[in-house]
C-alpha atoms as a PDB file:
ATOM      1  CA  UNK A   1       0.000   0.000   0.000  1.00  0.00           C
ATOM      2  CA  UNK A   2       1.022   3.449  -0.539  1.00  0.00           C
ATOM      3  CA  UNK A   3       0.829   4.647   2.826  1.00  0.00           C
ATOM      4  CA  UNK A   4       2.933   1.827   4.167  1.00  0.00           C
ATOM      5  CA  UNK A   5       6.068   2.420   1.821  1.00  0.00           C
ATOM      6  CA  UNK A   6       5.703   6.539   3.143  1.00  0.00           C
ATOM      7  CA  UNK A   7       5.659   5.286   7.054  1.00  0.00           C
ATOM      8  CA  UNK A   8       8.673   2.320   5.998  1.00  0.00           C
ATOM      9  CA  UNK A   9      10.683   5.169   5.700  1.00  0.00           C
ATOM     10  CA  UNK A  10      10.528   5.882   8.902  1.00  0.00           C
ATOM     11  CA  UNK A  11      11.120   9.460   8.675  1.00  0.00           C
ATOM     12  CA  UNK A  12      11.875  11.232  12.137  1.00  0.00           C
ATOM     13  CA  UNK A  13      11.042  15.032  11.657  1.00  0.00           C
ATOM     14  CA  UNK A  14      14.289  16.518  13.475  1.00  0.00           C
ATOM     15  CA  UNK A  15      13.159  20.334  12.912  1.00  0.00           C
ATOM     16  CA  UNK A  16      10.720  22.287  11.025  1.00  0.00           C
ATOM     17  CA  UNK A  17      11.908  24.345   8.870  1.00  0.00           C
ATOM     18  CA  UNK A  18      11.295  27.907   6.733  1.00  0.00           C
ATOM     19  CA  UNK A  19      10.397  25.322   3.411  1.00  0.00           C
ATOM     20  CA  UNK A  20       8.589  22.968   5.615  1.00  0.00           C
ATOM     21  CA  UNK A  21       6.464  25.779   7.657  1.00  0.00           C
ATOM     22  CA  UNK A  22       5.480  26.867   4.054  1.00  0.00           C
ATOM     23  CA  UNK A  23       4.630  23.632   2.853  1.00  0.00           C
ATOM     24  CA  UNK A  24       2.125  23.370   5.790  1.00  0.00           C
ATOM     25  CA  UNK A  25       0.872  26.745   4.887  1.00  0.00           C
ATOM     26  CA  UNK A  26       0.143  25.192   1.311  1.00  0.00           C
ATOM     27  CA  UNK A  27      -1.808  21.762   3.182  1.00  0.00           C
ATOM     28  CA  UNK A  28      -3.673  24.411   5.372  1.00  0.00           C
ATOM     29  CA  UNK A  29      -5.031  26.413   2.861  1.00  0.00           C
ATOM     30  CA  UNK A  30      -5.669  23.542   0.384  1.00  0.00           C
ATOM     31  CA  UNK A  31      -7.851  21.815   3.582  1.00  0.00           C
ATOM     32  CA  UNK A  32      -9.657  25.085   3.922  1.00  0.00           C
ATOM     33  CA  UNK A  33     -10.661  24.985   0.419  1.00  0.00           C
ATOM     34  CA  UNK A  34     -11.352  21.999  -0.144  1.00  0.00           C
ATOM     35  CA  UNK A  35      -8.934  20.409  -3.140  1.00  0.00           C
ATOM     36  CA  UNK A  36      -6.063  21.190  -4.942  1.00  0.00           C
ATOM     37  CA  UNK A  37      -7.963  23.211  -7.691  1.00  0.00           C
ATOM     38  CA  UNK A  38     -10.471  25.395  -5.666  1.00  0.00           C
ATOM     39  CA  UNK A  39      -7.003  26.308  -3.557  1.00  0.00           C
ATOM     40  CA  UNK A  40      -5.227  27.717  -6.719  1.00  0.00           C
ATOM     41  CA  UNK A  41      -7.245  31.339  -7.024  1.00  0.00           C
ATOM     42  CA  UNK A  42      -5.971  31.502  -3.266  1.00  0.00           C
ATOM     43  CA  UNK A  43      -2.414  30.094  -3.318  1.00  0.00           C
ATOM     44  CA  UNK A  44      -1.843  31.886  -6.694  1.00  0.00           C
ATOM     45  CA  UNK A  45      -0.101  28.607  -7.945  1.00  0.00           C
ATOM     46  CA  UNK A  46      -0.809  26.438 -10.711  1.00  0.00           C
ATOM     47  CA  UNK A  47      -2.845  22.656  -9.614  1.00  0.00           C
ATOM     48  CA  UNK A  48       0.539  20.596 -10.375  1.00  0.00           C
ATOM     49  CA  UNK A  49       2.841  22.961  -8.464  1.00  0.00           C
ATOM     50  CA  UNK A  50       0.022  22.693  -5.396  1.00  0.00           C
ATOM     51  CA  UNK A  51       0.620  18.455  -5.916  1.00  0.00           C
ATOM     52  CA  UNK A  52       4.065  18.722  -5.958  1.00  0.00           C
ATOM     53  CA  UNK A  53       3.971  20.416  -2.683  1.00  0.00           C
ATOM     54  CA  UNK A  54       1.966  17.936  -1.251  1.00  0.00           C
ATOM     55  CA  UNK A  55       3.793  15.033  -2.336  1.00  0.00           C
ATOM     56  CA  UNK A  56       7.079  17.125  -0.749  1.00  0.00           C
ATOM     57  CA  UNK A  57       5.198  17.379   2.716  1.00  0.00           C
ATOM     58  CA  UNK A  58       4.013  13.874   2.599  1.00  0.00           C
ATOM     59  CA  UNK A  59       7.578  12.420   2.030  1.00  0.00           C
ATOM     60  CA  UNK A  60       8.895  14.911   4.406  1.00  0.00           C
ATOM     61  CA  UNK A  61       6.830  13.616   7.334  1.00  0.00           C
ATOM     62  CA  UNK A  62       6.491  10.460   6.284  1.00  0.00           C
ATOM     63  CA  UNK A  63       2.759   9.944   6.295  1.00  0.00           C
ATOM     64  CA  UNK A  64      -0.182  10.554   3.600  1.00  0.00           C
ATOM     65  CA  UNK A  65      -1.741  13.460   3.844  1.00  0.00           C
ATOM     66  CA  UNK A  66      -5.083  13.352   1.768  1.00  0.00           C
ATOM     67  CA  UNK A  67      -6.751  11.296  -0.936  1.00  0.00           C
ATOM     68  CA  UNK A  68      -6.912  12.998  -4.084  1.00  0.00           C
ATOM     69  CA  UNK A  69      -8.445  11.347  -7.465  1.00  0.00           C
ATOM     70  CA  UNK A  70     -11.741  10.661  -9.159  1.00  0.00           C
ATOM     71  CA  UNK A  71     -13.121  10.636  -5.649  1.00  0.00           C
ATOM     72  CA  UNK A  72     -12.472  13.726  -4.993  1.00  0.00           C
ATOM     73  CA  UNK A  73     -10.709  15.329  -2.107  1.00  0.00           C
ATOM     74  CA  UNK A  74     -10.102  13.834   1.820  1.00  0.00           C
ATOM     75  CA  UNK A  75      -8.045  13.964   4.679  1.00  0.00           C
ATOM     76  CA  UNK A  76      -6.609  10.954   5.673  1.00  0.00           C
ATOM     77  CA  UNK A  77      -6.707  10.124   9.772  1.00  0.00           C
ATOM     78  CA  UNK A  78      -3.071  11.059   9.491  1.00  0.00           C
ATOM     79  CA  UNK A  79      -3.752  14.077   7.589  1.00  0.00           C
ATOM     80  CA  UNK A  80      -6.264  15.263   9.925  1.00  0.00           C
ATOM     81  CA  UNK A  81      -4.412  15.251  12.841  1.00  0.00           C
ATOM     82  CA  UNK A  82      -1.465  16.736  10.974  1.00  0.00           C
ATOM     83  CA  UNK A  83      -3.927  19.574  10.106  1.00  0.00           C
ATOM     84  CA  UNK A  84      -5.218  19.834  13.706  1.00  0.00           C
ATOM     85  CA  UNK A  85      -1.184  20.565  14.394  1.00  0.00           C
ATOM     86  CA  UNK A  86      -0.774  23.027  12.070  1.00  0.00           C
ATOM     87  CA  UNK A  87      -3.408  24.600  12.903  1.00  0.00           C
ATOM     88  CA  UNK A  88      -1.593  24.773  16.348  1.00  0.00           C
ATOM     89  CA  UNK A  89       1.845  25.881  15.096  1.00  0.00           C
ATOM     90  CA  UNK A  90       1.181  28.375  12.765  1.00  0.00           C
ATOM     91  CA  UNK A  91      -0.920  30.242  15.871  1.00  0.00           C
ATOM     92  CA  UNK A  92       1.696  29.574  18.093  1.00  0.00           C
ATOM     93  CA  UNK A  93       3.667  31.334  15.497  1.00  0.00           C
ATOM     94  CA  UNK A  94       1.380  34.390  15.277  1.00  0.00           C
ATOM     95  CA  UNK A  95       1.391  34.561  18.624  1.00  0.00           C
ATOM     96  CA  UNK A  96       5.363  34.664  18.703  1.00  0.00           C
ATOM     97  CA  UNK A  97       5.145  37.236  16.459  1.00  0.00           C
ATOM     98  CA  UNK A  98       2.650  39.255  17.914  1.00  0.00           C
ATOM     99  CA  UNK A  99       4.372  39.227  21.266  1.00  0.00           C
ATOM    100  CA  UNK A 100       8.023  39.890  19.814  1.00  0.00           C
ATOM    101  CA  UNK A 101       6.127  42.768  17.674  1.00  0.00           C
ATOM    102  CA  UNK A 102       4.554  43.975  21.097  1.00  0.00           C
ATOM    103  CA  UNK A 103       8.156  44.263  23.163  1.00  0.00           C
ATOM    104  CA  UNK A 104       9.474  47.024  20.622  1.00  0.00           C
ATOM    105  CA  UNK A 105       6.328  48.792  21.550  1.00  0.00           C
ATOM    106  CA  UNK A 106       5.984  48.661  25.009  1.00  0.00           C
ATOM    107  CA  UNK A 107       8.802  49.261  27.395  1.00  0.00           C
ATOM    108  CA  UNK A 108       8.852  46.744  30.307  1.00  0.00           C
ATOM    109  CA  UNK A 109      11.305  46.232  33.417  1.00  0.00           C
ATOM    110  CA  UNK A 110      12.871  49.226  36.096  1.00  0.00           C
ATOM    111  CA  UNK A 111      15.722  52.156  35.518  1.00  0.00           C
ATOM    112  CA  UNK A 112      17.677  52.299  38.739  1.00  0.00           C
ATOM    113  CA  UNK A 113      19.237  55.683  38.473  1.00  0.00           C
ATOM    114  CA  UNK A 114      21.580  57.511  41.111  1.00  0.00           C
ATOM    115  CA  UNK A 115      21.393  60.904  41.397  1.00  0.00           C
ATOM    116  CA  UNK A 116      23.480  63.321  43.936  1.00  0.00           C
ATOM    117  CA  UNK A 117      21.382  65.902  46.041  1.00  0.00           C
ATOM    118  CA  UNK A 118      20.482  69.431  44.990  1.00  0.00           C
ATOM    119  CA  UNK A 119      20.237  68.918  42.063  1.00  0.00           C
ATOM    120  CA  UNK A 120      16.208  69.371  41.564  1.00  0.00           C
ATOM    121  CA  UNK A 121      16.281  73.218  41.452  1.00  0.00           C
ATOM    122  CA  UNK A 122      18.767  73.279  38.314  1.00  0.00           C
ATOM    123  CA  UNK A 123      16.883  75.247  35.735  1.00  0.00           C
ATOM    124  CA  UNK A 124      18.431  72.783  33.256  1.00  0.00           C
ATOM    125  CA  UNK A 125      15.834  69.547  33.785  1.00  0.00           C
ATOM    126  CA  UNK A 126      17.384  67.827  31.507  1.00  0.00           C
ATOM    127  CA  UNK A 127      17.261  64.301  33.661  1.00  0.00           C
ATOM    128  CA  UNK A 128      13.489  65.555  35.139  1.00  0.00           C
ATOM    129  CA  UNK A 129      12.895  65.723  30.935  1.00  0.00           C
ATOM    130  CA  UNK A 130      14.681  62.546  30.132  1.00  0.00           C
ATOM    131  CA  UNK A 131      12.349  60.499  32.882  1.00  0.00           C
ATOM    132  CA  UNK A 132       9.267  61.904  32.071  1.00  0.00           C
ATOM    133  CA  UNK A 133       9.755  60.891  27.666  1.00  0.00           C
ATOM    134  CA  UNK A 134      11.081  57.749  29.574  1.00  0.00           C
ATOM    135  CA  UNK A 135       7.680  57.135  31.404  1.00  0.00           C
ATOM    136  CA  UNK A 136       5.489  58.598  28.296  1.00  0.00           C
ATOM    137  CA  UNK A 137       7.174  55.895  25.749  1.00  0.00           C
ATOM    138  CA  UNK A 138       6.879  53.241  28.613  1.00  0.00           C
ATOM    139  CA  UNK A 139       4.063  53.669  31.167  1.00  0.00           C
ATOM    140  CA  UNK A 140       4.445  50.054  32.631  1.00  0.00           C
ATOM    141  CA  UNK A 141       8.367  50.796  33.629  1.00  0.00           C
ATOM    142  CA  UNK A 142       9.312  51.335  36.873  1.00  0.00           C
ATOM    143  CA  UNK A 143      11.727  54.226  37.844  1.00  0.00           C
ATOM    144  CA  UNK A 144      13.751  54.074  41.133  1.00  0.00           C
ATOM    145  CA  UNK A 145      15.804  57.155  42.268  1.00  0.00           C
ATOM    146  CA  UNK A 146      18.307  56.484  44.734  1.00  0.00           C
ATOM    147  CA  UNK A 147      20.279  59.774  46.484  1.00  0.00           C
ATOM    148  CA  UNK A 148      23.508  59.123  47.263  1.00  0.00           C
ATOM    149  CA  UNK A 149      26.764  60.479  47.102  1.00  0.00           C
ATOM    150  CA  UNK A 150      28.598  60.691  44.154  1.00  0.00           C
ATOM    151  CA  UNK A 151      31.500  58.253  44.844  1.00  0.00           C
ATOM    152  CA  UNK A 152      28.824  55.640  46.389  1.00  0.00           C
ATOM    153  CA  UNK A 153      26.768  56.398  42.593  1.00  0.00           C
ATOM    154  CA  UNK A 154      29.734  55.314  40.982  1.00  0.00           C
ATOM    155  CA  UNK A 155      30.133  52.191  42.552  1.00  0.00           C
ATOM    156  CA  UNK A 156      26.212  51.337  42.507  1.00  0.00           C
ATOM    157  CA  UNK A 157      26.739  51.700  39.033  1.00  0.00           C
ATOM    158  CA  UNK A 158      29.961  49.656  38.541  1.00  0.00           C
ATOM    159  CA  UNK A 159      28.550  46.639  40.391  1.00  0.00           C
ATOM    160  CA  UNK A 160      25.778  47.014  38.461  1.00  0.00           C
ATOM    161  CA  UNK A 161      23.138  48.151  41.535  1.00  0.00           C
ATOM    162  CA  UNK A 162      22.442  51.101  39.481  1.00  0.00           C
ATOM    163  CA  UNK A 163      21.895  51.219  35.762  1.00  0.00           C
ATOM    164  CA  UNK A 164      23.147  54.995  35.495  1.00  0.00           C
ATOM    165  CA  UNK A 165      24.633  57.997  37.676  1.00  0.00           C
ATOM    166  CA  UNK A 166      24.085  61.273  37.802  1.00  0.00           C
ATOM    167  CA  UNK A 167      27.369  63.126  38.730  1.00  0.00           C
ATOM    168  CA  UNK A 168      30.053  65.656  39.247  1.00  0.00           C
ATOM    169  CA  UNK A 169      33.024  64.734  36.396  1.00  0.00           C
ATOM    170  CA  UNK A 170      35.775  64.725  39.526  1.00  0.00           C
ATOM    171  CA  UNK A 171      37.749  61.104  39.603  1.00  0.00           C
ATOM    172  CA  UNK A 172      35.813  58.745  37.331  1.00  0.00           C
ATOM    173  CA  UNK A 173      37.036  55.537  36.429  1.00  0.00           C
ATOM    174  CA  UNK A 174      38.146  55.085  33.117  1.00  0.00           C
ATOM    175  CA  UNK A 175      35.342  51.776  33.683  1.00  0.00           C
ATOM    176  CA  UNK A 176      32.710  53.945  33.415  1.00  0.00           C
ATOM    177  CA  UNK A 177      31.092  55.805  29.940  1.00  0.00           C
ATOM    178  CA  UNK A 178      30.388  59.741  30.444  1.00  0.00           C
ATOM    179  CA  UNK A 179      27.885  61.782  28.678  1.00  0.00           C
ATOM    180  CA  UNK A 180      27.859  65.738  29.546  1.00  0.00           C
ATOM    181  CA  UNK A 181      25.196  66.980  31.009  1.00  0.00           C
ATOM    182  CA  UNK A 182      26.148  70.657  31.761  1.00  0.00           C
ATOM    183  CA  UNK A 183      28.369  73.028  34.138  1.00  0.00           C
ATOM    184  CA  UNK A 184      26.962  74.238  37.367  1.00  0.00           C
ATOM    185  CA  UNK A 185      27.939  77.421  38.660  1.00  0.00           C
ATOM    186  CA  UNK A 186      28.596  78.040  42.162  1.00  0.00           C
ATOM    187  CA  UNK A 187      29.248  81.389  43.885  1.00  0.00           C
ATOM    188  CA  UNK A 188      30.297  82.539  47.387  1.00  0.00           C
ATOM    189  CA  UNK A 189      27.629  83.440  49.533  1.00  0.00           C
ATOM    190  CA  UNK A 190      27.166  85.247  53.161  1.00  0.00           C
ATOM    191  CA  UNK A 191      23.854  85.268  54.658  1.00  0.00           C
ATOM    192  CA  UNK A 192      21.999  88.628  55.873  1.00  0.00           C
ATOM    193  CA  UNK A 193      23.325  88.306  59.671  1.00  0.00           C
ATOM    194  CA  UNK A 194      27.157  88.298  58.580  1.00  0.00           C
ATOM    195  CA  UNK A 195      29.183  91.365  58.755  1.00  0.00           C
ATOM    196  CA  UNK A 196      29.797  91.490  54.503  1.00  0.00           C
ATOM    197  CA  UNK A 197      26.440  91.047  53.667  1.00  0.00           C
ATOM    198  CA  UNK A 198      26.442  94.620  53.914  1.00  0.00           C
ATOM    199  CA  UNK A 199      29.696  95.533  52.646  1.00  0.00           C
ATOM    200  CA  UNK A 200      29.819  96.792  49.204  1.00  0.00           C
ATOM    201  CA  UNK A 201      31.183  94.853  46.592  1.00  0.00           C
ATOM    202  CA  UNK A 202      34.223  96.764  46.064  1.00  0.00           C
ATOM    203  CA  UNK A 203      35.658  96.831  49.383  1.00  0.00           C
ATOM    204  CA  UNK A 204      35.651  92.715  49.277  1.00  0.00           C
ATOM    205  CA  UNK A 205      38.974  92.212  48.391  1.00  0.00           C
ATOM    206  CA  UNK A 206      40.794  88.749  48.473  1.00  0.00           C
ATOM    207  CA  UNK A 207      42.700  89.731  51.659  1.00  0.00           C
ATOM    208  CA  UNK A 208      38.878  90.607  53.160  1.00  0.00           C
ATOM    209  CA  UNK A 209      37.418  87.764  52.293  1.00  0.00           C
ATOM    210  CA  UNK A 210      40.100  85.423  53.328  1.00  0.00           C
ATOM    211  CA  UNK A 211      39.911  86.319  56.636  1.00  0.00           C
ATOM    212  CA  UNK A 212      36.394  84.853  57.286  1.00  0.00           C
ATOM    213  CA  UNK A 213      35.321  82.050  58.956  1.00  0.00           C
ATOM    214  CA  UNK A 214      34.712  79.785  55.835  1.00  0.00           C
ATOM    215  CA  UNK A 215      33.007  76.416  55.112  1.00  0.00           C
ATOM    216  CA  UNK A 216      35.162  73.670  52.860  1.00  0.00           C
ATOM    217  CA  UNK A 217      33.268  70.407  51.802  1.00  0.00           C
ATOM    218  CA  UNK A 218      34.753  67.081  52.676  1.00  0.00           C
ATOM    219  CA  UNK A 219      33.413  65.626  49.322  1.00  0.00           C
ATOM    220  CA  UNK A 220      35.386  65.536  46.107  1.00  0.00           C
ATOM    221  CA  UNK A 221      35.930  68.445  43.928  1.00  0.00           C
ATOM    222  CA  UNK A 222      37.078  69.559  40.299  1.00  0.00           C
ATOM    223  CA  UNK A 223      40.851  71.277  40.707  1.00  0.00           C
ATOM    224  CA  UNK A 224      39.137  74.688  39.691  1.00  0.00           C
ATOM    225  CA  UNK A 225      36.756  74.255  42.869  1.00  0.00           C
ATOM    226  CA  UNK A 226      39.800  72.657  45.034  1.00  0.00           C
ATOM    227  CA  UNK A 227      41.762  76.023  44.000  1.00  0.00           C
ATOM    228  CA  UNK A 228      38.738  78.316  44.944  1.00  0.00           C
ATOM    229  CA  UNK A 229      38.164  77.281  48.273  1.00  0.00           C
ATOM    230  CA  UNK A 230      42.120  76.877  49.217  1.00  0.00           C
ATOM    231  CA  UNK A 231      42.114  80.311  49.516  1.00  0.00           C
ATOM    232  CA  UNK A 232      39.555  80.428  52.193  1.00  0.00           C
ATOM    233  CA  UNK A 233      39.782  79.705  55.874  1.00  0.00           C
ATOM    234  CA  UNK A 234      38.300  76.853  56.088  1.00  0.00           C
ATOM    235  CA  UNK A 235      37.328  76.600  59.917  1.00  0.00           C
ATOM    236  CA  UNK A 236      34.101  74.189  59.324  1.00  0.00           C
ATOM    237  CA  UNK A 237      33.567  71.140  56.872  1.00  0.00           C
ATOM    238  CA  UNK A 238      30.306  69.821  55.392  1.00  0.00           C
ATOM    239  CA  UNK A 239      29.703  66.654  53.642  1.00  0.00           C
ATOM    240  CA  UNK A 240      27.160  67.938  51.383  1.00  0.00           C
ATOM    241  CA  UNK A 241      26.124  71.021  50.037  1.00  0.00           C
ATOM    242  CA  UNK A 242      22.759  71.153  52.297  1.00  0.00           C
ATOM    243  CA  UNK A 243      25.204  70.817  55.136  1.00  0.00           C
ATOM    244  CA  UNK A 244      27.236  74.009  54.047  1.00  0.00           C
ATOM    245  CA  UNK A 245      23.840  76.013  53.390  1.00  0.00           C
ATOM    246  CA  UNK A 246      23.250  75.103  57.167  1.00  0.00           C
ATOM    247  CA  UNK A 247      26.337  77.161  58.711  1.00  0.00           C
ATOM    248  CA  UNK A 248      26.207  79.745  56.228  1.00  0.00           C
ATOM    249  CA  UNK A 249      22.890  80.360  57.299  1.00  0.00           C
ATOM    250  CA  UNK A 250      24.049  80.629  60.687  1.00  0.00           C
ATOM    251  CA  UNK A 251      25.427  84.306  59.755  1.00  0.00           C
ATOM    252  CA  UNK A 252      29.122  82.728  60.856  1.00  0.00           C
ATOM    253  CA  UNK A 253      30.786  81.588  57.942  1.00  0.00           C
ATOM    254  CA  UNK A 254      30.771  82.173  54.245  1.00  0.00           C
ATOM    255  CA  UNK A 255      31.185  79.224  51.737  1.00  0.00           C
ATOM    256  CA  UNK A 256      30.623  78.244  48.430  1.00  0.00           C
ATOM    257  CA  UNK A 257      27.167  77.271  46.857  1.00  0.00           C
ATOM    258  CA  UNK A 258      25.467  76.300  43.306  1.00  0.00           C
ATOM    259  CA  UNK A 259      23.996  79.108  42.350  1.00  0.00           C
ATOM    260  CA  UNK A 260      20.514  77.308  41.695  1.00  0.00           C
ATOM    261  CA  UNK A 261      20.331  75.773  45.023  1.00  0.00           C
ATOM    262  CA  UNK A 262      21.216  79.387  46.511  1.00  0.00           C
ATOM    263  CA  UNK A 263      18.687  81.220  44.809  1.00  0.00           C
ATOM    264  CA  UNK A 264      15.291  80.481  46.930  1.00  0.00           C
ATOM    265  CA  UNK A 265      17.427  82.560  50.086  1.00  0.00           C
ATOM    266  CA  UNK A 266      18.853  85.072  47.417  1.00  0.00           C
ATOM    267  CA  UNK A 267      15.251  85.823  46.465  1.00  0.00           C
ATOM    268  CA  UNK A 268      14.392  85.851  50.275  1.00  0.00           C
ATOM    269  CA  UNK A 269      17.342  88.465  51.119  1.00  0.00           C
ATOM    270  CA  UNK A 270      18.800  85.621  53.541  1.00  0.00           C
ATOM    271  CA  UNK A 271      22.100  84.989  51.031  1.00  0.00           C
ATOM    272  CA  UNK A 272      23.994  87.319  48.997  1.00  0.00           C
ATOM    273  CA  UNK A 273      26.739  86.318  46.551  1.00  0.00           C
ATOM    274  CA  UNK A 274      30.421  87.668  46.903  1.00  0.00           C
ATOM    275  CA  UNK A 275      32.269  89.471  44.471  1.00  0.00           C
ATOM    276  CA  UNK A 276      30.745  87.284  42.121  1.00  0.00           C
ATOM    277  CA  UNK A 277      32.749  88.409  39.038  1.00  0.00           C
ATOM    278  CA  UNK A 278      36.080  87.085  40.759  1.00  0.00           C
ATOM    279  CA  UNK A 279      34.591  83.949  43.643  1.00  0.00           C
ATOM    280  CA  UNK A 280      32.920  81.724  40.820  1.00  0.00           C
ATOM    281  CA  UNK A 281      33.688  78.100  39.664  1.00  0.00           C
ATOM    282  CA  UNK A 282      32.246  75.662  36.993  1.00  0.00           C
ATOM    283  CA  UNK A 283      31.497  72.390  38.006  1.00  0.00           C
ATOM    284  CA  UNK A 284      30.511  69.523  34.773  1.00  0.00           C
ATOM    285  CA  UNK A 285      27.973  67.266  35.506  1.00  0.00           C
ATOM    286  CA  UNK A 286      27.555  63.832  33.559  1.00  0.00           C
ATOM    287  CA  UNK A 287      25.973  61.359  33.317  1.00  0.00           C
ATOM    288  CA  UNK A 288      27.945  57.731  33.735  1.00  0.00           C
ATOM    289  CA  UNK A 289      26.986  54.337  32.654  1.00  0.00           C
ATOM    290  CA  UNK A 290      29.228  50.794  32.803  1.00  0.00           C
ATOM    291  CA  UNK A 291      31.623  50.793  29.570  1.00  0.00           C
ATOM    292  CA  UNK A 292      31.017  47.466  29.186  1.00  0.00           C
ATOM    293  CA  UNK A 293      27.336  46.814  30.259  1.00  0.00           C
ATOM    294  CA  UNK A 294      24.566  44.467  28.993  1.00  0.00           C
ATOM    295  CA  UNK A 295      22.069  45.655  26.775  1.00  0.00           C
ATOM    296  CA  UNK A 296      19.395  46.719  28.839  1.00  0.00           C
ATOM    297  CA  UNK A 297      15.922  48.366  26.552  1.00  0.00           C
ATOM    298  CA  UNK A 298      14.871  50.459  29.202  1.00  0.00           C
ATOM    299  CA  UNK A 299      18.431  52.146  30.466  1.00  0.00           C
ATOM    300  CA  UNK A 300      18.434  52.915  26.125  1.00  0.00           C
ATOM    301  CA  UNK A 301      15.414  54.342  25.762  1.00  0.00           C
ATOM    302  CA  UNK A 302      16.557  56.531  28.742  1.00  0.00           C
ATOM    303  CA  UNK A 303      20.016  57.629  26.992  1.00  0.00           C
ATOM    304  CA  UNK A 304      17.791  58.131  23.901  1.00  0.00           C
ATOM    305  CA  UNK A 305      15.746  60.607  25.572  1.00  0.00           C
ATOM    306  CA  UNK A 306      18.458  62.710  27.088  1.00  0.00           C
ATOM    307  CA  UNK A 307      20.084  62.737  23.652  1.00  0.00           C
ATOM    308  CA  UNK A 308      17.154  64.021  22.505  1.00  0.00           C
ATOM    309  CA  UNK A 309      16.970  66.362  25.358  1.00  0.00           C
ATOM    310  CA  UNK A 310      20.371  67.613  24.445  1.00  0.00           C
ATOM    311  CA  UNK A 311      19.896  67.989  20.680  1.00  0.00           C
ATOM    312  CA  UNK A 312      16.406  69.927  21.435  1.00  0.00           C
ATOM    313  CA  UNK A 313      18.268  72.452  23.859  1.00  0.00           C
ATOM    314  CA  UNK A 314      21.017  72.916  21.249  1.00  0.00           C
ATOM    315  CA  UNK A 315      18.497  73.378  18.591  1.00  0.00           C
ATOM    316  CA  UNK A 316      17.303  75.840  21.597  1.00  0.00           C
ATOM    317  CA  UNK A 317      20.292  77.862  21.460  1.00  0.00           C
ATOM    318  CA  UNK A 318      20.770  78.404  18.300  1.00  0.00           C
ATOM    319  CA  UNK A 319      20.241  81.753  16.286  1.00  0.00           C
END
């Protein structure tokens, strides 16, 4: 019998492949419609190129398929479960697709992103910008800040506890990938119950201004912000920049502040900068990521956004 010399072969189907999937396309479609010849105006193939498929799929498994003749047209038992399969791959296969389709979409998973304090008053929002296209393009992924210092940033983000890091550019690890953010200006400030808040600006003389109780941060610094405050007499420390806002509020000591995180008491009349043409420093903010980290969708889309934060401002800025 025919059937037995296709199932002597004993054919063992190893893998499906791209010509076999479209084979069983061809067998769906010519079940649907009922014969080889009412399947041609679908397949847009000729009757004899629709048998020699057939007879392809049928040696390939191993098995007849259909009966075909005067007859007419029928599924064998074999060749109806092998259409109930198909009928199971080929959605399996739509559902692959749809759900592969679906992840380029929609943006899944968490960005773990260190930032160091203050820096929420900056008038640049570039990162506050980044997060919210972030959120917009993904509203199921889940954003963690975490406010640390910047040295502890660095390492969350080496050991891979943080995806990225907002920080100053001051000792960075040639490990770790940099993107410039921008410069943040800081000035020296007195508050309204020291004895130069007064004191007009041309009297303040470096000799003056030395001579003040002064308050040096214990954290890291750029050289040009290392240089400006080793001319001052530094009688206090602070570990962050909050701390130094406390004890130059206290009317004692003068001491260096970002200018954005100083304004709110400027406005007030509690601070007031000195000699600001001459007691100013730049310090560049970046942001860092692993140099050799995975790929990760939702860190990119982040890095995407801030690009496009940065192109937009530059587009900004020009005439």
């Amino acid at each position: 019998m025919e059937r037995s010399s296709l199932s002597s072969n004993q054919i063992a189907l190893s893998q499906v492949s791209d010509f076999d999937i479209r084979l069983l396309r061809v067998f769906k479609t010519v079940v649907e419609c009922g014969g080889f010849t009412a399947a041609e105006p679908t397949l847009g193939i000729s009757r004899s190129a629709i048998s020699l498929h057939m007879s392809d799929l049928e040696k390939r498994l191993g098995l007849r398929l259909c009966q075909r003749g005067r007859g007419g047209f029928s599924l064998t038992e074999e060749g109806r479960q092998v259409h109930g399969a198909v009928l199971t791959l080929l959605a399996s296969l739509e559902t692959f697709r749809t759900e592969v389709n679906g992840l380029h979409q929609t943006l899944r998973g968490e960005l773990n992103i260190g930032i160091t304090d203050n820096l929420v008053s900056k008038p640049e929002m570039r990162i506050t910008h980044a997060l919210a296209a972030l959120k917009e393009r993904g509203p199921e992924v889940r954003i963690n800040i975490h406010m640390e210092s910047s040295d502890t940033i660095a390492q969350g983000v080496l050991d891979a506890r943080l995806h990225v890091g907002v920080v100053p550019e001051v000792n960075l690890l040639a490990s770790l990938d940099t993107h410039a953010l921008y410069d943040e200006r800081s000035l020296l400030y007195c508050a309204d119950t020291h004895p130069l808040f007064t004191m007009p600006d041309h009297e303040l003389t470096s000799s003056c201004l030395n001579r003040q109780d002064a308050v040096i941060p214990s954290y890291p610094l750029p050289p040009v912000a290392r240089a400006a405050h080793a001319a001052l007499n530094g009688t206090a420390s602070a570990s962050d920049r909050e701390g130094a806002v406390f004890l130059i509020l206290t009317g004692r000591y003068i001491g260096y502040l970002p200018a954005h995180l100083a304004a709110p008491w400027v406005a007030a009349g509690r601070l007031k900068a000195l000699a600001p043409d001459d007691c100013h420093y730049l310090t560049p903010f970046v942001v860092i990521t692993r140099r050799d980290r995975r790929f990760h969708r939702v860190l990119e889309a982040f890095l995407e956004s801030l690009e496009s934060q940065d192109n937009q401002d530059s587009g900004d800025a020009s005439p």
